[in-house]
Protein backbone atom coordinates (compact mmCIF):
# COMPACT_ATOMS: atom_id res chain seq x y z
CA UNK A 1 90.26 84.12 101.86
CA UNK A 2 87.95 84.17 104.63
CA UNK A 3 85.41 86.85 105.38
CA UNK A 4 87.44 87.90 108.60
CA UNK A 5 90.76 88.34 106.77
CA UNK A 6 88.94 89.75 103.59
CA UNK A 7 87.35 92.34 105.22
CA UNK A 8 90.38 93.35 107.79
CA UNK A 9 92.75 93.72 104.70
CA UNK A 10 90.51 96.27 103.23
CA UNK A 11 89.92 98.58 106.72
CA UNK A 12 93.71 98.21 107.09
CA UNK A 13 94.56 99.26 102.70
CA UNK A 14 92.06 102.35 104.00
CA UNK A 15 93.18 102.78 107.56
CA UNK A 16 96.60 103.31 105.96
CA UNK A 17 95.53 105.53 103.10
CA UNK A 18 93.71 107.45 106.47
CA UNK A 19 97.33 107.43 107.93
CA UNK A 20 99.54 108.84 105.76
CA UNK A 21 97.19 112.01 104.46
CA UNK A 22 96.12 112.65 108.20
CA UNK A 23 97.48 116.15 107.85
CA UNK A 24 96.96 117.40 104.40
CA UNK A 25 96.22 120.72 104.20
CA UNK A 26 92.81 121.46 102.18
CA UNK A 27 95.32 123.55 99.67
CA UNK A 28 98.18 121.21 99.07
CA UNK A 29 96.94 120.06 95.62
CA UNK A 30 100.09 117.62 94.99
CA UNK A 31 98.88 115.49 97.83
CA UNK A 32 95.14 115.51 97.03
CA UNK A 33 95.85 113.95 93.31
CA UNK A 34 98.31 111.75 94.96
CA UNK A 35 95.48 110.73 97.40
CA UNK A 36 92.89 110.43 94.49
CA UNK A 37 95.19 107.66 92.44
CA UNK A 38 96.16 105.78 95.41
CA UNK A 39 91.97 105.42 96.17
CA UNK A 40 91.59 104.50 92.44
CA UNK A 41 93.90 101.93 92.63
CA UNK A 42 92.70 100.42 95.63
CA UNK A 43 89.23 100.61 94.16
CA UNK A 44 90.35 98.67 90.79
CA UNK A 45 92.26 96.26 93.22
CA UNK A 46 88.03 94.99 93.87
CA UNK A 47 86.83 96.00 90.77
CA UNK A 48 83.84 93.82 90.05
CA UNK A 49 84.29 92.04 93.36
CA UNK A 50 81.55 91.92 96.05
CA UNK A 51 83.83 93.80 98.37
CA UNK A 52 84.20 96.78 95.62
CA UNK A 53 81.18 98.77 97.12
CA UNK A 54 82.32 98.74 100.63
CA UNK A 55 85.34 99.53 99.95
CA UNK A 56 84.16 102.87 98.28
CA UNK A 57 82.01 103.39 101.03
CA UNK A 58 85.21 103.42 103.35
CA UNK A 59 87.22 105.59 101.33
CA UNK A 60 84.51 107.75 100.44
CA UNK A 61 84.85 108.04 104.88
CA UNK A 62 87.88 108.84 104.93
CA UNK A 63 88.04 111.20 102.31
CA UNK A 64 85.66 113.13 104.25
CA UNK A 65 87.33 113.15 107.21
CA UNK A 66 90.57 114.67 105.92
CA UNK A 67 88.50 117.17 103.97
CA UNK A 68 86.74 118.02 107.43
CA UNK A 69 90.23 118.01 108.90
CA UNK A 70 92.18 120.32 106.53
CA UNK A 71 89.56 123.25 106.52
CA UNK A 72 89.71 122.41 110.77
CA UNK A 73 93.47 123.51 109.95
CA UNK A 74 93.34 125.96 107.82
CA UNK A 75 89.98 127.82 109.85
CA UNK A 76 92.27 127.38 112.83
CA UNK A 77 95.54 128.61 110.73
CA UNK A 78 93.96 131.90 110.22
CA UNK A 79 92.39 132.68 113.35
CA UNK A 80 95.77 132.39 115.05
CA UNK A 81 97.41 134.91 112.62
């Protein structure tokens, strides 16, 4: 595969993983352990492979971002109550 197509499959595997735990909330515990195998399995998927390292780096992003985004929610949450 070429380094275009290589490297768009893996933002799109994370862009999805991005899109379907937009909105977990920082204490829905089911969702962050579902969240944590999918990234494991995406990260054996280029175990030992070049791409392996950025592909951590992404979801390492991501996870971030909907850690950032649930406490966003749940600060917000309780400030409206």
């Amino acid at each position: 595969m070429n380094f275009k197509k290589q490297y768009f499959n893996i933002w799109q595997q994370v862009w999805n993983l991005h899109k379907k735990y937009y909105n977990i909330r920082a204490d829905d515990e089911k969702a962050w352990e579902r969240l944590d195998q999918e990234c494991k399995q995406l990260d054996q998927q280029y175990k030992n492979k070049s791409e392996q390292k950025f592909v951590q780096s992404l979801l390492l992003a991501v996870i971030g971002e909907l850690e950032r985004g649930g406490k966003c929610a749940e600060t917000a949450g309780k400030s409206a109550t």
